[in-house]
Protein backbone atom coordinates (compact mmCIF):
# COMPACT_ATOMS: atom_id res chain seq x y z
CA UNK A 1 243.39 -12.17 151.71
CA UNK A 2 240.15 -11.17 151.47
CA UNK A 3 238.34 -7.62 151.85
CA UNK A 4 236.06 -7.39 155.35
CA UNK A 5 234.15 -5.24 154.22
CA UNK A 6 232.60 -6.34 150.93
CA UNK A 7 234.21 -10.14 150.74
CA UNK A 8 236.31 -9.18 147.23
CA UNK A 9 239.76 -11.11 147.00
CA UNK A 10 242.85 -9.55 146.79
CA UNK A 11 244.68 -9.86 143.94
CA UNK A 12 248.74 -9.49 144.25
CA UNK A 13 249.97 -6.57 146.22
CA UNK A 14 247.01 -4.35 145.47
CA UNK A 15 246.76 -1.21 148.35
CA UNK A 16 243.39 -0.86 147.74
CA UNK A 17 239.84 -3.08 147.60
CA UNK A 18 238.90 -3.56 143.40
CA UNK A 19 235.48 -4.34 144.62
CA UNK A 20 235.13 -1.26 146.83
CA UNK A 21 237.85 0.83 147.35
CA UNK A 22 238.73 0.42 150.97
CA UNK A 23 242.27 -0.13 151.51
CA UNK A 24 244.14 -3.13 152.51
CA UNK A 25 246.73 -1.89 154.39
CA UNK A 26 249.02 1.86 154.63
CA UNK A 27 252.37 3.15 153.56
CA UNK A 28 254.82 1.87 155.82
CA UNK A 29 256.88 4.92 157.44
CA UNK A 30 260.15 4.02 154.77
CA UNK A 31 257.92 4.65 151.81
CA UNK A 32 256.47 8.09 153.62
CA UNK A 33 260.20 9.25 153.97
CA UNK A 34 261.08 8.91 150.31
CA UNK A 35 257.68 10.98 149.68
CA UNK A 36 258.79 13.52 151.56
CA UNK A 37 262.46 14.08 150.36
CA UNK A 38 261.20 14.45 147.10
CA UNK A 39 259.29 17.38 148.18
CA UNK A 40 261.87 19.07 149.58
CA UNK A 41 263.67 22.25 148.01
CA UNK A 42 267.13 21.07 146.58
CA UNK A 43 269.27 22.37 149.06
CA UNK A 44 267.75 21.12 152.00
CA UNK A 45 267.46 17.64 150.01
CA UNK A 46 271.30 18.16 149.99
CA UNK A 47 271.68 18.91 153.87
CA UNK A 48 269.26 16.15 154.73
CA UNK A 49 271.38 13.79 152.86
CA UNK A 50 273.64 12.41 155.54
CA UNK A 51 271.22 12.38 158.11
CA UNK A 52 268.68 10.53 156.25
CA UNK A 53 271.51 7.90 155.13
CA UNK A 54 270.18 4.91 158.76
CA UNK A 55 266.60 6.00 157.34
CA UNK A 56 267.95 4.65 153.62
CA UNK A 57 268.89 1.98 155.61
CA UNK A 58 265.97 0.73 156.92
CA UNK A 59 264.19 1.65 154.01
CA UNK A 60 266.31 -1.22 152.48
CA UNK A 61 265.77 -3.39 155.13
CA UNK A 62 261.90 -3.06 154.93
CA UNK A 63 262.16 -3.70 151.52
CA UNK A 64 263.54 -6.83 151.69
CA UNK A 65 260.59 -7.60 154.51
CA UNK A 66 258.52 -6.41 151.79
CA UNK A 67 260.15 -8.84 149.32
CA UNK A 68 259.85 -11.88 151.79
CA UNK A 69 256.37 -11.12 152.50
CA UNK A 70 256.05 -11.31 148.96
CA UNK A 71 257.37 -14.55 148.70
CA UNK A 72 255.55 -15.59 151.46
CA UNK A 73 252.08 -14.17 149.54
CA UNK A 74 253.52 -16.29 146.47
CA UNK A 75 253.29 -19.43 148.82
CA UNK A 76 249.58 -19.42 149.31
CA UNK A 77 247.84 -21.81 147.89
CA UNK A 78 244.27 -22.79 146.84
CA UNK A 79 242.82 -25.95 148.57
CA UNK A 80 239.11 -26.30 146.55
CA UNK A 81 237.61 -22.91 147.57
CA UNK A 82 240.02 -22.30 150.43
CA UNK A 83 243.53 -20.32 150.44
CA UNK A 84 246.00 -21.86 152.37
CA UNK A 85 249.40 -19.68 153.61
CA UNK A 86 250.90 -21.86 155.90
CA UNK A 87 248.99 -22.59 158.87
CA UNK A 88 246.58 -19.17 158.27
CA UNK A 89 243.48 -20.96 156.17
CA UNK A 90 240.87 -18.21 154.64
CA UNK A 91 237.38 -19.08 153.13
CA UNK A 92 234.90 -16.96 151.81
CA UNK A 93 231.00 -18.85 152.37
CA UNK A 94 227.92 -17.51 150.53
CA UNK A 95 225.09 -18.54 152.68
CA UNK A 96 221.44 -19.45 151.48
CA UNK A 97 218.50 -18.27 153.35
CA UNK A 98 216.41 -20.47 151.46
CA UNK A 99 218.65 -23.62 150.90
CA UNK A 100 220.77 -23.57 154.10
CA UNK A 101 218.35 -23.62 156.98
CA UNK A 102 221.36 -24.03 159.34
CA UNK A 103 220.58 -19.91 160.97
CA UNK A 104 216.56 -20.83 160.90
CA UNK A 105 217.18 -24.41 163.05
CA UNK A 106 219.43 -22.25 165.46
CA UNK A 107 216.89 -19.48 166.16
CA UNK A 108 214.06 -21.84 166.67
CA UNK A 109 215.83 -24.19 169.10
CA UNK A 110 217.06 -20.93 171.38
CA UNK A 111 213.28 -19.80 171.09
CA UNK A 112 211.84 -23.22 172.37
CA UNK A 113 214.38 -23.20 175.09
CA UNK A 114 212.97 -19.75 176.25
CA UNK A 115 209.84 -21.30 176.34
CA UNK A 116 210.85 -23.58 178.88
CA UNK A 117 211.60 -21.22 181.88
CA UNK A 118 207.98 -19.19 181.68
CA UNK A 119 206.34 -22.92 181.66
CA UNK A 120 208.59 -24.81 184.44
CA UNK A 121 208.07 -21.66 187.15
CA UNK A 122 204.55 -21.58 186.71
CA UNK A 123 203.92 -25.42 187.32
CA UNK A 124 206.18 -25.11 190.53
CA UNK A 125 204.31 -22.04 191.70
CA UNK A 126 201.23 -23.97 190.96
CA UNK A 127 201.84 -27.33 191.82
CA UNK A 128 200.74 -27.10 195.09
CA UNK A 129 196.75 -27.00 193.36
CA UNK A 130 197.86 -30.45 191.95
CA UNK A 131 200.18 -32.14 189.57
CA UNK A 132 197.79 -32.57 187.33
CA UNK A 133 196.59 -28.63 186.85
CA UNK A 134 200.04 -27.29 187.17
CA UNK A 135 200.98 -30.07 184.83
CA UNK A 136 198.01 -28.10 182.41
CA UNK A 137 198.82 -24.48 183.21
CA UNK A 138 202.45 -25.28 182.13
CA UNK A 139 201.63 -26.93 178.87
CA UNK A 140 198.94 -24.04 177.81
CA UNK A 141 201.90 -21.84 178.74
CA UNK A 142 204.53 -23.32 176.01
CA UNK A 143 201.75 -24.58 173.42
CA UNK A 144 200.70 -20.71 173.04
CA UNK A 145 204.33 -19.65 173.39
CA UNK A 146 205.60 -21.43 170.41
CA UNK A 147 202.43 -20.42 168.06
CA UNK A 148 203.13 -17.09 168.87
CA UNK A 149 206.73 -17.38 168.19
CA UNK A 150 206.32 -19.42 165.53
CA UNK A 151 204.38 -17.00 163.49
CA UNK A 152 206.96 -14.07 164.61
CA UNK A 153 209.59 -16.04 163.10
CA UNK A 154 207.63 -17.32 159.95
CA UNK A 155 207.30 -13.64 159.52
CA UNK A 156 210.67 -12.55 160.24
CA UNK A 157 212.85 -15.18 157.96
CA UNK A 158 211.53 -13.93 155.29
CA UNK A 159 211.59 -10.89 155.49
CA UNK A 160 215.45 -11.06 156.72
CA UNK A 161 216.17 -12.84 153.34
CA UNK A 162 214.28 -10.62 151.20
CA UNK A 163 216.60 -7.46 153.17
CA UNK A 164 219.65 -9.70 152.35
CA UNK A 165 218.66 -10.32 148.96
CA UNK A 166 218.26 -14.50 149.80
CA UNK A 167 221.78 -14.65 150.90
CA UNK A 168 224.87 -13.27 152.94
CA UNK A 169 228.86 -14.09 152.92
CA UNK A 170 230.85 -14.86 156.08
CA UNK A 171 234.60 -14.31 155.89
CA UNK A 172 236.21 -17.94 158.17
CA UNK A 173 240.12 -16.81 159.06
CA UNK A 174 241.35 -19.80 160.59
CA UNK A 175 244.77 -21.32 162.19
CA UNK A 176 246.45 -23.77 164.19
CA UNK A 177 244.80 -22.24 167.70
CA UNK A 178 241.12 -21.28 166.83
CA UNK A 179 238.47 -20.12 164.25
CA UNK A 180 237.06 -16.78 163.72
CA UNK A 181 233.76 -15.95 162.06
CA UNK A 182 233.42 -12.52 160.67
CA UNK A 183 229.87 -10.67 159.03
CA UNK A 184 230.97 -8.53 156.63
CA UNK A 185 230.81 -5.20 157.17
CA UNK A 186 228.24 -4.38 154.22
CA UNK A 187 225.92 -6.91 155.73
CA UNK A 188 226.41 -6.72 159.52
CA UNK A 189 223.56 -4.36 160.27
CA UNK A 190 221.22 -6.39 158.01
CA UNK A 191 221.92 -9.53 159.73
CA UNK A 192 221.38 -7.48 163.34
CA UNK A 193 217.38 -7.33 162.10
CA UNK A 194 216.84 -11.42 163.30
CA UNK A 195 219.65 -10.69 166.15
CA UNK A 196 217.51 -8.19 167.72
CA UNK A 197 213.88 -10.21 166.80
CA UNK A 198 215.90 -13.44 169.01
CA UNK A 199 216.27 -10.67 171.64
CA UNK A 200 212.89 -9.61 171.88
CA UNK A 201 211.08 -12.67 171.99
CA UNK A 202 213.51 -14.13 174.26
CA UNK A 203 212.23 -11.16 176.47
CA UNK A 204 208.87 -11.10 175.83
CA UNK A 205 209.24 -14.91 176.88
CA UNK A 206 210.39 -14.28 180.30
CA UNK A 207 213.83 -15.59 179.38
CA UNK A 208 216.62 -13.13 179.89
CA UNK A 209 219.37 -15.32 178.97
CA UNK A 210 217.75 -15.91 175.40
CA UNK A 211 217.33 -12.18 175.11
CA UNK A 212 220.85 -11.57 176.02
CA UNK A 213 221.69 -14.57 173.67
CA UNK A 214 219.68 -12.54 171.05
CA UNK A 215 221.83 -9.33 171.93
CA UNK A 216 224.80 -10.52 171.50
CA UNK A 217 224.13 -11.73 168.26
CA UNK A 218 223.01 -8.27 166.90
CA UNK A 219 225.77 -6.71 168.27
CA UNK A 220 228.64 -8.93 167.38
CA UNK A 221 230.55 -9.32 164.18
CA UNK A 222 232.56 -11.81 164.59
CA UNK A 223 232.88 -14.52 166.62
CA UNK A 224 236.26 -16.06 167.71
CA UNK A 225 236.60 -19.80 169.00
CA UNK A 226 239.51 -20.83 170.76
CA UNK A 227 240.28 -24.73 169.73
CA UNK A 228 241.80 -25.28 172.69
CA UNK A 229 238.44 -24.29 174.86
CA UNK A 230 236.47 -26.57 172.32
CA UNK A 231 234.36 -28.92 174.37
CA UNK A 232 232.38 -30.73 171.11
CA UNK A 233 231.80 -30.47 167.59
CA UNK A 234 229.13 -31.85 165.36
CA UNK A 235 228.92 -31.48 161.92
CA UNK A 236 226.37 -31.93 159.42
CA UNK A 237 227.09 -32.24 155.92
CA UNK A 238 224.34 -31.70 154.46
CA UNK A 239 223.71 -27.99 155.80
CA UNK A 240 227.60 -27.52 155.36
CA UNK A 241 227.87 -26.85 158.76
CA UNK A 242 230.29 -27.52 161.65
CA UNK A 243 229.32 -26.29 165.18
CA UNK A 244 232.03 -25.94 167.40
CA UNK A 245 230.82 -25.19 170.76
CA UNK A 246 232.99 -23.79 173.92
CA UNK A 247 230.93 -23.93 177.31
CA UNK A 248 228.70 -21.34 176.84
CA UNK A 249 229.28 -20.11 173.19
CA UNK A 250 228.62 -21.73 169.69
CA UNK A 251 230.22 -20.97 166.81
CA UNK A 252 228.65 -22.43 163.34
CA UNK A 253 231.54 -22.69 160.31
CA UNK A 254 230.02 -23.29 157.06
CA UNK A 255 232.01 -24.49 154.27
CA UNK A 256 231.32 -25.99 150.65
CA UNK A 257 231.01 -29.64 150.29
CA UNK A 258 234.31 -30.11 148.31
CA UNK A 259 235.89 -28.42 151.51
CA UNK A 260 233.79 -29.91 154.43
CA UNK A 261 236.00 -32.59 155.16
CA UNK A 262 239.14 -30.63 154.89
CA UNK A 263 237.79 -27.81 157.23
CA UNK A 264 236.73 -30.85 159.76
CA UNK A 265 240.05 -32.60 160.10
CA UNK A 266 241.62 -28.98 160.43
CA UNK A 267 239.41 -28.17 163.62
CA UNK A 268 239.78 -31.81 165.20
CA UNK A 269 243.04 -32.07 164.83
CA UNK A 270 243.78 -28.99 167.09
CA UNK A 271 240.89 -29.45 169.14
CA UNK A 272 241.48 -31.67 172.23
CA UNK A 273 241.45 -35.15 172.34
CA UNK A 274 238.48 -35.91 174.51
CA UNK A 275 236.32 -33.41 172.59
CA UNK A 276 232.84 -34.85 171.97
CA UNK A 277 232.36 -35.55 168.36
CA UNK A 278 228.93 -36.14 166.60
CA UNK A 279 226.93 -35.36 163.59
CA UNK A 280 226.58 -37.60 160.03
């Protein structure tokens, strides 16, 4: 198991985070009742005896759940960088800013895309002066859309890495029925900064659905995929990246080389059978 909120692996039955101090999990209500009899003056300890004798009992009964769970915790095994419990798969990935441009490709191609609905209404509303000038008017309209957004973003990368300090972790849970991709919590509003920049140039494009797109992004933290609802995947290797895309979602799992392979069998293998598959 791994911490949400700063990525730090737990190590045996630990309550609380080593790397920074937020709890796991909380007393169950069995350990809470022995707490409390032992603060309790001597003679009512004495009265309370009997009545407290079916709480004893489930007290014993949760501790053997706690001993199974314990067994099933001693189970879990490491697959390369990945624990395995079962069919419950964890992975902590330590994105690059500069060596992974997976995020960068993704931002550009939903910027370009916003380009496209500013440029295609004004050659309709102008092609009745002639293909040829509408034709002109649309192309001026997406030539000086992408230098503008173009130097946003060569701005904004940057600056987005230098805030994360060149890199970020995402926390992958994964099973046999879908994948979910969490932000830590230490980093969340840090990544919002190129959520919200997606969101404004998508506006200031014309496109609402980019800026909504953009939205989304800076306000979610995770990002759940539902195998079943998968309608293609493509992975590419060499950004250690598998996209698995639902109709109108995308999620992008990231794993190390020495897992890549492992991670993509795991997703196709749920996924169904006449799910588009691409990628090198």
């Amino acid at each position: 198991m791994f911490c949400e909120n700063c990525g730090y692996e737990r190590i045996g039955d630990a309550d609380l985070c080593e790397g920074c101090g937020k709890p796991f999990g909380t007393l169950n209500s069995s350990q809470e009742t022995v707490v409390e009899e032992k603060n309790m003056e001597p003679e009512k300890a004495v009265v309370s005896e009997v009545a407290t004798k079916p709480v004893k009992m489930e007290k014993i009964a949760a501790d053997s759940a706690d001993s199974s769970s314990e067994t099933e915790a001693a189970k879990a095994e490491k697959t390369g960088n990945i624990t395995v419990n079962g069919s419950d798969l964890q992975w902590m990935y330590e994105f690059s800013f500069w060596r992974n441009p997976a995020i960068l490709i993704t931002v550009a191609k939903v910027l370009l895309i916003s380009l496209f609905v500013p440029a295609l209404f004004m050659f309709f509303i102008t092609i009745g002066d002639g293909f040829g000038e509408a034709l002109e008017i649309a192309g001026k309209i997406f030539g000086y859309g992408v230098l503008v957004m173009a130097g946003l973003l060569t701005i904004a990368y940057p600056l987005v890495g230098i805030i994360n300090g060149g890199k970020y972790f995402v926390l992958f849970k994964m099973d046999d029925k879908g994948v979910n991709h969490i932000q830590l919590d230490r980093q969340f509003k840090k990544a919002q900064a190129l959520g919200f920049l997606t969101a404004l140039i998508g506006l200031s494009g014309g496109n609402l659905s980019a800026g909504g797109a953009g939205l989304m992004a800076a306000t979610k933290q995770s990002l759940y995929t539902s195998f079943k609802k998968v309608k293609s995947v493509k992975a590419v290797k060499s950004r250690n990246t598998i996209y698995v895309n639902e109709s109108m979602t995308r999620n992008q799992v990231y794993a190390e080389k020495e897992d890549f392979d492992f991670v993509l069998e795991h997703i196709l293998r749920h996924c169904p059978k006449n799910v588009r598959v691409s990628g090198n």
